[in-house]
PDB file of N, CA and C in Angstrom:
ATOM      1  N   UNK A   1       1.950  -7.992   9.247  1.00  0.00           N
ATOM      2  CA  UNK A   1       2.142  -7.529   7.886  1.00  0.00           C
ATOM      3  C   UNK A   1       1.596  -8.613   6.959  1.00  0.00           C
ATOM      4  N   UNK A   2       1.125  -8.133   6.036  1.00  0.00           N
ATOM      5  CA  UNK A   2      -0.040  -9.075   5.311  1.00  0.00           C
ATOM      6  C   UNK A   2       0.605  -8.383   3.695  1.00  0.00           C
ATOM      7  N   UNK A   3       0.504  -9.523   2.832  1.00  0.00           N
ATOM      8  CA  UNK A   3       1.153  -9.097   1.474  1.00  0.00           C
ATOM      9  C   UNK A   3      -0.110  -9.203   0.796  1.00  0.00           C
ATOM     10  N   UNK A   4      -0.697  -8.165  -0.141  1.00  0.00           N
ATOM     11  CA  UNK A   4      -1.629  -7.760  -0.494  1.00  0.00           C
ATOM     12  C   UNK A   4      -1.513  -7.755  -1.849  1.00  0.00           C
ATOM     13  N   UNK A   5      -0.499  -7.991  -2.884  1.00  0.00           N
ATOM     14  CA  UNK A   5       0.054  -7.680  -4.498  1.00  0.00           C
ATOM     15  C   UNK A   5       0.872  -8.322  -4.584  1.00  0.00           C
ATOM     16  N   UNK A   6       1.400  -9.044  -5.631  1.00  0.00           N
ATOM     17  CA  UNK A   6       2.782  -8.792  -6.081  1.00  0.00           C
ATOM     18  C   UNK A   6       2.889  -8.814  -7.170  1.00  0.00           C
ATOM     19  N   UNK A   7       3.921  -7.617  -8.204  1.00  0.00           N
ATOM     20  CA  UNK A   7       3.910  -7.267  -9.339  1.00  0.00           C
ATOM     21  C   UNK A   7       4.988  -8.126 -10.038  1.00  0.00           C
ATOM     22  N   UNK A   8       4.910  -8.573 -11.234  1.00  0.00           N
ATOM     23  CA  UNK A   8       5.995  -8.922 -12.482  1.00  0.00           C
ATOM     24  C   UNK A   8       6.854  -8.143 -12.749  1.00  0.00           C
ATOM     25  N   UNK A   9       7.924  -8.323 -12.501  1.00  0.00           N
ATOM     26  CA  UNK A   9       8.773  -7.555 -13.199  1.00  0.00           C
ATOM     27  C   UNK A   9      10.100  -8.419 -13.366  1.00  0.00           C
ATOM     28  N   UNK A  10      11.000  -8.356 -14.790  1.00  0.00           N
ATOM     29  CA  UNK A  10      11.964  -9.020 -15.208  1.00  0.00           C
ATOM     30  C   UNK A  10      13.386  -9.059 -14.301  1.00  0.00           C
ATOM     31  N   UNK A  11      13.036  -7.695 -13.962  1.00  0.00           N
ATOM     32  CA  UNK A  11      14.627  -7.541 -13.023  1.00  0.00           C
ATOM     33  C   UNK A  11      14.630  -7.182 -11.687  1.00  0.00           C
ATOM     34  N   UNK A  12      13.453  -7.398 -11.051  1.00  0.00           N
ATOM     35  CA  UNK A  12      13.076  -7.115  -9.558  1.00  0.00           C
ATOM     36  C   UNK A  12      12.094  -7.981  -9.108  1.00  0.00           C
ATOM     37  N   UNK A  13      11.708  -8.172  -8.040  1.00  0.00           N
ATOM     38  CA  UNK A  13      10.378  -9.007  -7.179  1.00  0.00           C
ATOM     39  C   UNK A  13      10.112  -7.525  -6.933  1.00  0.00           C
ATOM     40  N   UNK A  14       8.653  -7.147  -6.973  1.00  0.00           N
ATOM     41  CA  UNK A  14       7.766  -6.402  -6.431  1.00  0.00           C
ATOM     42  C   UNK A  14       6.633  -6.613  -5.663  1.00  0.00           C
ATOM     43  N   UNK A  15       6.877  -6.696  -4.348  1.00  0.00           N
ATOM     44  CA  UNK A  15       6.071  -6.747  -3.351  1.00  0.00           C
ATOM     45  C   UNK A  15       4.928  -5.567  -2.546  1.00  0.00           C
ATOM     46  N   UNK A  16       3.816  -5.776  -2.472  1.00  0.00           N
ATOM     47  CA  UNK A  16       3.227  -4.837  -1.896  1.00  0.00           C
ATOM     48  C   UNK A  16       2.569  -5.128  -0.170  1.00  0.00           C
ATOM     49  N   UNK A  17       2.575  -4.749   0.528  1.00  0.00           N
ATOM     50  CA  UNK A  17       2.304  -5.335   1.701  1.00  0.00           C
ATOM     51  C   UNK A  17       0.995  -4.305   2.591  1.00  0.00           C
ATOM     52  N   UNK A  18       0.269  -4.595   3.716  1.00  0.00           N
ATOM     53  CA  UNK A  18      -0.093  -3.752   3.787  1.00  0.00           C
ATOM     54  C   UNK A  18      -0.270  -3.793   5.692  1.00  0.00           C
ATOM     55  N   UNK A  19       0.402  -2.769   6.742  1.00  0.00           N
ATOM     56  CA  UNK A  19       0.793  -2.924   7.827  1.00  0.00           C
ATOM     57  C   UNK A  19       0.578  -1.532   8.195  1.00  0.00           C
ATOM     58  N   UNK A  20      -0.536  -1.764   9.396  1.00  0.00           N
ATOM     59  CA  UNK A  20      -0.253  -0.302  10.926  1.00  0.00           C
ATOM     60  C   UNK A  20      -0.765   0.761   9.909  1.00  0.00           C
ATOM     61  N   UNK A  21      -2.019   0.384   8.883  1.00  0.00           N
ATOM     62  CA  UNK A  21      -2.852   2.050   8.318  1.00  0.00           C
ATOM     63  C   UNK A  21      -1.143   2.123   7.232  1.00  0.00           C
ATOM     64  N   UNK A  22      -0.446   1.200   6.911  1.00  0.00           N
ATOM     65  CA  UNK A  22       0.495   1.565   5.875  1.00  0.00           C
ATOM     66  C   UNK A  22       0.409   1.016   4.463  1.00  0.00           C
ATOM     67  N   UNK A  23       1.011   1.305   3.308  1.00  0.00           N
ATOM     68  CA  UNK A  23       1.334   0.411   2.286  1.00  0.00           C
ATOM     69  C   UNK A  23       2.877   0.650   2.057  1.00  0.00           C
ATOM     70  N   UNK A  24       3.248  -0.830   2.102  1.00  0.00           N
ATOM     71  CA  UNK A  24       4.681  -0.949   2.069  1.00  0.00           C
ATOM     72  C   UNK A  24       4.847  -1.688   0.683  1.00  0.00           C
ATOM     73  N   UNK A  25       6.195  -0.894   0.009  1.00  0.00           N
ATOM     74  CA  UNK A  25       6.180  -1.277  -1.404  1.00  0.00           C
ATOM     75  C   UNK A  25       7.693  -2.097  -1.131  1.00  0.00           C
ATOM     76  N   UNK A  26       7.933  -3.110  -1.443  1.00  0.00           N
ATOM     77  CA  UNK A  26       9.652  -4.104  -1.258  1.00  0.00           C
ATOM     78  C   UNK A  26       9.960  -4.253  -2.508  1.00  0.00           C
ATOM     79  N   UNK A  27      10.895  -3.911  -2.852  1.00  0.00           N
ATOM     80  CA  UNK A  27      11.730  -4.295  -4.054  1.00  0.00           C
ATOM     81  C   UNK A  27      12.813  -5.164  -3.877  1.00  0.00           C
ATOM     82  N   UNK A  28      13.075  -6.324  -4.402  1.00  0.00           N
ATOM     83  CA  UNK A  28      14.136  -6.946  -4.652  1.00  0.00           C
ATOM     84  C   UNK A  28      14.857  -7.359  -5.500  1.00  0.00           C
ATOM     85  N   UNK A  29      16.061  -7.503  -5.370  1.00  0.00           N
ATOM     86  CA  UNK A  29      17.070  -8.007  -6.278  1.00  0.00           C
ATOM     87  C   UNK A  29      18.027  -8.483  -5.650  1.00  0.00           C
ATOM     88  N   UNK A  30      18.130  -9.742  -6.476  1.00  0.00           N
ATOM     89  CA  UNK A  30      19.526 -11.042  -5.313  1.00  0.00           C
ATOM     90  C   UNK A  30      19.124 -10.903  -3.556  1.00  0.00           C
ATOM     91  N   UNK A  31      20.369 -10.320  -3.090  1.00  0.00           N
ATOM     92  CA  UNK A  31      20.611 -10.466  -1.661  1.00  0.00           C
ATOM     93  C   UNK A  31      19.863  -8.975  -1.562  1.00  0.00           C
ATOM     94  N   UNK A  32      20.301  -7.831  -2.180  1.00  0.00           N
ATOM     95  CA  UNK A  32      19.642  -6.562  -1.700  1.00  0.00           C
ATOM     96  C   UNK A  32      18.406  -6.464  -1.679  1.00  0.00           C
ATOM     97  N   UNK A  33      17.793  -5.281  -1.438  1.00  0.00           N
ATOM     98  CA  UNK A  33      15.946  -4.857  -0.906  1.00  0.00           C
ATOM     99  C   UNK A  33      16.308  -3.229  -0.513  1.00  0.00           C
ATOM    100  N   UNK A  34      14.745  -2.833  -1.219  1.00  0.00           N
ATOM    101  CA  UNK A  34      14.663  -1.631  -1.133  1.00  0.00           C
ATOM    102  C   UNK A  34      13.283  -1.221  -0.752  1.00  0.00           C
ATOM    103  N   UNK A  35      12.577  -0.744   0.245  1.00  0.00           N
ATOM    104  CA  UNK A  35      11.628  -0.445   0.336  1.00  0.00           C
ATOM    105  C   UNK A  35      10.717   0.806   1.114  1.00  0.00           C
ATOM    106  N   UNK A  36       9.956   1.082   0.618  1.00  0.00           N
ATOM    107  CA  UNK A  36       8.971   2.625   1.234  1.00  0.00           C
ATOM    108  C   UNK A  36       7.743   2.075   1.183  1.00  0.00           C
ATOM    109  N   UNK A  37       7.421   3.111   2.500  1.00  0.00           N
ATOM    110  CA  UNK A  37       6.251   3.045   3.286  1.00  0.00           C
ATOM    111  C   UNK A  37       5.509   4.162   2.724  1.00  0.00           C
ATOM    112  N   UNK A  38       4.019   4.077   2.662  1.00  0.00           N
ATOM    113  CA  UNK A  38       3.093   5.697   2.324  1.00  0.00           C
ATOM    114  C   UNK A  38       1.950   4.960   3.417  1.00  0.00           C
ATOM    115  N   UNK A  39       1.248   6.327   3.535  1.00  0.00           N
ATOM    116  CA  UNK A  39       0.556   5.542   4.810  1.00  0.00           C
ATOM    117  C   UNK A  39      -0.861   5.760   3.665  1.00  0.00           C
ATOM    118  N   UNK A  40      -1.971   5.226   4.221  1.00  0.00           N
ATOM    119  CA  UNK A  40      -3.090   4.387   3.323  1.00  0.00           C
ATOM    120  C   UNK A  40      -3.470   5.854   3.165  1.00  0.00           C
ATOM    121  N   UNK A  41      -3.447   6.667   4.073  1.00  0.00           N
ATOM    122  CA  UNK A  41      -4.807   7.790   3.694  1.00  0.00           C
ATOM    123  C   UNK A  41      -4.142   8.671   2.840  1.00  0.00           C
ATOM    124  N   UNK A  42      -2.842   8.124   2.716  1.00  0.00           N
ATOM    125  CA  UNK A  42      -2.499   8.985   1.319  1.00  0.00           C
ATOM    126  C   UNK A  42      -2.337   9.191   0.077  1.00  0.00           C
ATOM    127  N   UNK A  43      -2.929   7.801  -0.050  1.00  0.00           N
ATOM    128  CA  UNK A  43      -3.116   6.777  -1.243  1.00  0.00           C
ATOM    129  C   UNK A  43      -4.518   7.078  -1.753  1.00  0.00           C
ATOM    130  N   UNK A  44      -5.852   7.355  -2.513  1.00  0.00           N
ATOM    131  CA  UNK A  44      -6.525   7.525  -3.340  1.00  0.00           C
ATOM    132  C   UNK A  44      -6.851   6.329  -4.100  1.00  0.00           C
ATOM    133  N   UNK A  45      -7.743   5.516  -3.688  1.00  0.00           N
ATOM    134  CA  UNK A  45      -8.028   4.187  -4.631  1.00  0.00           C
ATOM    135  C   UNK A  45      -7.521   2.808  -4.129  1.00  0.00           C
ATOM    136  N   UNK A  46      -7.043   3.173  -2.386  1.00  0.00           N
ATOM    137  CA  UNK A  46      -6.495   1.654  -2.135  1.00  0.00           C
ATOM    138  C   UNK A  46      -5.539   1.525  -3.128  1.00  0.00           C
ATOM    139  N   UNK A  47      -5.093   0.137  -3.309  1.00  0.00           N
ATOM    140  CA  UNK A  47      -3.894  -0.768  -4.076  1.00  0.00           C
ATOM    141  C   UNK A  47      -3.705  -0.124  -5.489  1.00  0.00           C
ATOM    142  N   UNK A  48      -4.585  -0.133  -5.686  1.00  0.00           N
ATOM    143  CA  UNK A  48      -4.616   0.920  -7.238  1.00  0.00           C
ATOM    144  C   UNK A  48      -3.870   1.871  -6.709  1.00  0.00           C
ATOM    145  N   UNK A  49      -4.155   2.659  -6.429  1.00  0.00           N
ATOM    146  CA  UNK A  49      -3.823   3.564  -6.388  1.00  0.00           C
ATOM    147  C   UNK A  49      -1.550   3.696  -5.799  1.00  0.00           C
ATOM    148  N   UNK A  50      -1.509   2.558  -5.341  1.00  0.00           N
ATOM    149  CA  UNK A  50      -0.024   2.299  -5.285  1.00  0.00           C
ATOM    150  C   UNK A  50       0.146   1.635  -6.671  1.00  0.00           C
ATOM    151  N   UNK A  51      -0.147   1.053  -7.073  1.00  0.00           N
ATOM    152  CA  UNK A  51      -0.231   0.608  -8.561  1.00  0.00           C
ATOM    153  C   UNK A  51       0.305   1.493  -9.439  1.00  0.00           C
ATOM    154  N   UNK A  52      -0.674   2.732  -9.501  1.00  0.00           N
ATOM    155  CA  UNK A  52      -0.302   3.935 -10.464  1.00  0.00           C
ATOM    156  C   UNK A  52       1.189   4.461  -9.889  1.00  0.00           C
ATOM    157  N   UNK A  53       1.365   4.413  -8.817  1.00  0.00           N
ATOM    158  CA  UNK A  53       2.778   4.906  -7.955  1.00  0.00           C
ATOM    159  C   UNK A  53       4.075   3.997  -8.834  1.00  0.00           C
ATOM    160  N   UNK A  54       3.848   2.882  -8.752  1.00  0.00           N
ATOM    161  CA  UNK A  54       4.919   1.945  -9.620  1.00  0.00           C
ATOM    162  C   UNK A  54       4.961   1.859 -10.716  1.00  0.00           C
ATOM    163  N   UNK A  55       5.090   3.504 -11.797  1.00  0.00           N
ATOM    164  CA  UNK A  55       5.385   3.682 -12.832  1.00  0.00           C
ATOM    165  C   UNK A  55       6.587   3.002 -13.037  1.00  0.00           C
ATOM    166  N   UNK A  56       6.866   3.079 -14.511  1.00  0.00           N
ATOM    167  CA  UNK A  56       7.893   2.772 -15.372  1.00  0.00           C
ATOM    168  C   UNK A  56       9.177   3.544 -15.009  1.00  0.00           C
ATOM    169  N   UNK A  57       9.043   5.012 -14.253  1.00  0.00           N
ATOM    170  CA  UNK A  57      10.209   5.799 -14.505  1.00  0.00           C
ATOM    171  C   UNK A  57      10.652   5.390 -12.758  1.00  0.00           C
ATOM    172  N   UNK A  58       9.864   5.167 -12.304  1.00  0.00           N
ATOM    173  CA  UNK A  58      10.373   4.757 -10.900  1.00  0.00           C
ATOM    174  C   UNK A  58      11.184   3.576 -10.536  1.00  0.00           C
ATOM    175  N   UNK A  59      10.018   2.289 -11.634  1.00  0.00           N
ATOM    176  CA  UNK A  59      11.230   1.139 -11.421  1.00  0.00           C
ATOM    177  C   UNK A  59      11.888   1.786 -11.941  1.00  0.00           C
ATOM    178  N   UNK A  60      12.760   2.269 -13.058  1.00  0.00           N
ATOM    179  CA  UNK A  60      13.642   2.320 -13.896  1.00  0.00           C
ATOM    180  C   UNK A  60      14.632   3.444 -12.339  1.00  0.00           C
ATOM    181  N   UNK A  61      14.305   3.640 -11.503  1.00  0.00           N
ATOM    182  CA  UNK A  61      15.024   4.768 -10.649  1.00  0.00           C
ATOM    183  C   UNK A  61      15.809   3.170  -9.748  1.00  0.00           C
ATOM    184  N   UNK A  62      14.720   2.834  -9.124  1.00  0.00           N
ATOM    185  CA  UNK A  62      15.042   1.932  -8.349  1.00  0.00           C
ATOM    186  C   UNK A  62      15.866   0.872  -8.554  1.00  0.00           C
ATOM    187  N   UNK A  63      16.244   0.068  -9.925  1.00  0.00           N
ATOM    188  CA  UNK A  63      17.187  -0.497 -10.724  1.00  0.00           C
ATOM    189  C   UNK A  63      18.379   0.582 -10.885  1.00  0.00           C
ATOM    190  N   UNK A  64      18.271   1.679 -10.868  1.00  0.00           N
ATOM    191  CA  UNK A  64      19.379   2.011 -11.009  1.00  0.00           C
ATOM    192  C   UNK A  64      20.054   2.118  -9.681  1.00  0.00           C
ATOM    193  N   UNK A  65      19.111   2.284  -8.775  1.00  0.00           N
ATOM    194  CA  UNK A  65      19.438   2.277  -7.171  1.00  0.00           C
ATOM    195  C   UNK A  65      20.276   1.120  -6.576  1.00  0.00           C
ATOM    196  N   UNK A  66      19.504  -0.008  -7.041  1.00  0.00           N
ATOM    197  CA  UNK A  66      20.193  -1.337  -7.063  1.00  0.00           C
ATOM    198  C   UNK A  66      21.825  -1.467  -7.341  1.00  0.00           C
ATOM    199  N   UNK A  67      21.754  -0.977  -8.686  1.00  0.00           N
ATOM    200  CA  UNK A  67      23.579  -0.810  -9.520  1.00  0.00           C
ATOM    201  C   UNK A  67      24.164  -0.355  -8.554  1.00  0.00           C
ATOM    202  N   UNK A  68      23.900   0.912  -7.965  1.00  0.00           N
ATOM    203  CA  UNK A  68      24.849   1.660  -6.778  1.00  0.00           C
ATOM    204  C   UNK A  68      24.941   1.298  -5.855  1.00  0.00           C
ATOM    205  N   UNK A  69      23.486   1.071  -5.379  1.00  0.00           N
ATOM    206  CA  UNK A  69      23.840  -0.580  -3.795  1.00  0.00           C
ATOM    207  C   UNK A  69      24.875  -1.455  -3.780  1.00  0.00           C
ATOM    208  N   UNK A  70      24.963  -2.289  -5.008  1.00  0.00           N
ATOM    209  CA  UNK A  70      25.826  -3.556  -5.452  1.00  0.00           C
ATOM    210  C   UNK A  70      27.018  -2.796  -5.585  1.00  0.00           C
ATOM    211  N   UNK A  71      27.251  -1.260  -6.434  1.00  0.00           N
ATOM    212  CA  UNK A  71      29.042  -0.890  -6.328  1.00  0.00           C
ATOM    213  C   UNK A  71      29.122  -0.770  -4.935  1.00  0.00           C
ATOM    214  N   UNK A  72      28.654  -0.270  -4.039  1.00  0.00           N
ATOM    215  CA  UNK A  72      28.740   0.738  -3.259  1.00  0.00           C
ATOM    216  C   UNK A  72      29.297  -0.623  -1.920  1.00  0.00           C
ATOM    217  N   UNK A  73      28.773  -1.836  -1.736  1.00  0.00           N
ATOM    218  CA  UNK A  73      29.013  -2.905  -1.320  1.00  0.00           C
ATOM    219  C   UNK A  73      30.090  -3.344  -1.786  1.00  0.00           C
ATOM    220  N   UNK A  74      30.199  -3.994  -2.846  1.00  0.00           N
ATOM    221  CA  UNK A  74      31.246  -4.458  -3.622  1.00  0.00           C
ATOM    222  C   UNK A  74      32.494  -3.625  -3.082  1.00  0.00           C
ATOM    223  N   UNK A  75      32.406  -2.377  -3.551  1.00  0.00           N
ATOM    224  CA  UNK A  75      33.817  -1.709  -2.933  1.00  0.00           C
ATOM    225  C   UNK A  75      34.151  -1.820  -1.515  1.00  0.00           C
ATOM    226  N   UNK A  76      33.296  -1.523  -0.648  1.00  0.00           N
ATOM    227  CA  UNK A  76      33.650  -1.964   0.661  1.00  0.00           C
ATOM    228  C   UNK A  76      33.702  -3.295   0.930  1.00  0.00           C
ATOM    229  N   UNK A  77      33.480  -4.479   0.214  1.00  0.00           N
ATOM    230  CA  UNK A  77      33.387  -5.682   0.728  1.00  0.00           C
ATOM    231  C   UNK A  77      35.097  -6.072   0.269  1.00  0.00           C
ATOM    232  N   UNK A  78      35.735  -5.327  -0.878  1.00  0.00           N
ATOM    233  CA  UNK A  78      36.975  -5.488  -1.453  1.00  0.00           C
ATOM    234  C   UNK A  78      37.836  -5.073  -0.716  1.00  0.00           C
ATOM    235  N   UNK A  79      37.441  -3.646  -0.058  1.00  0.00           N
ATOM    236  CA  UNK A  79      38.553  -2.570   0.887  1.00  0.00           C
ATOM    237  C   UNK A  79      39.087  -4.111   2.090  1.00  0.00           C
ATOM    238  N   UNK A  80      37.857  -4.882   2.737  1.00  0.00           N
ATOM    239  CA  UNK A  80      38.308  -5.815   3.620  1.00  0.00           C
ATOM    240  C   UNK A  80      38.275  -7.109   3.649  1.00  0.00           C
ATOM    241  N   UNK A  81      37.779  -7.507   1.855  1.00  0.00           N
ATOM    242  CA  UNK A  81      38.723  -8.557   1.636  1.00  0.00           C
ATOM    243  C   UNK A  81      38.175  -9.404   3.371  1.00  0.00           C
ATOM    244  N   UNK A  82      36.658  -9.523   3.445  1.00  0.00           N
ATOM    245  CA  UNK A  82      36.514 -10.408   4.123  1.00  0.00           C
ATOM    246  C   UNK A  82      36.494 -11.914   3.946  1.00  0.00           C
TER     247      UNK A  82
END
């Protein structure tokens, strides 16, 4: 796996990678990670073309994805109070 991009963004690391005829997109925040695979021939324009994929309304999905990761942990990490 070979990292091919990585985008700016204020409230995430955006990683692009590119593995096995794939493009793998990683999102991070703190300890969590979120990431999808599209495979190349479905992509139109190479990297660009994942580029145009990492609209505004998507991060804005994926940050919110994050919030629910972190409750969704948080509550179970409280239930046992490890």
């Amino acid at each position: 796996m070979r990292i091919i991009a990585e985008l700016p963004h204020a409230e995430c690391k955006i990683s692009i990678f590119s593995m096995n005829q794939k493009f793998i997109i990683k999102f991070e925040q703190g300890t969590l990670e979120q990431v999808y695979k599209i495979a190349e021939l479905n992509v139109t324009d190479g990297v660009n073309g994942v580029f145009q994929l990492i609209d505004n309304s998507f991060v804005e999905t994926v940050i919110d994805r994050f919030k629910q990761m972190r409750t969704s942990f948080k509550e179970v990490y409280d239930r046992h109070e490890l």
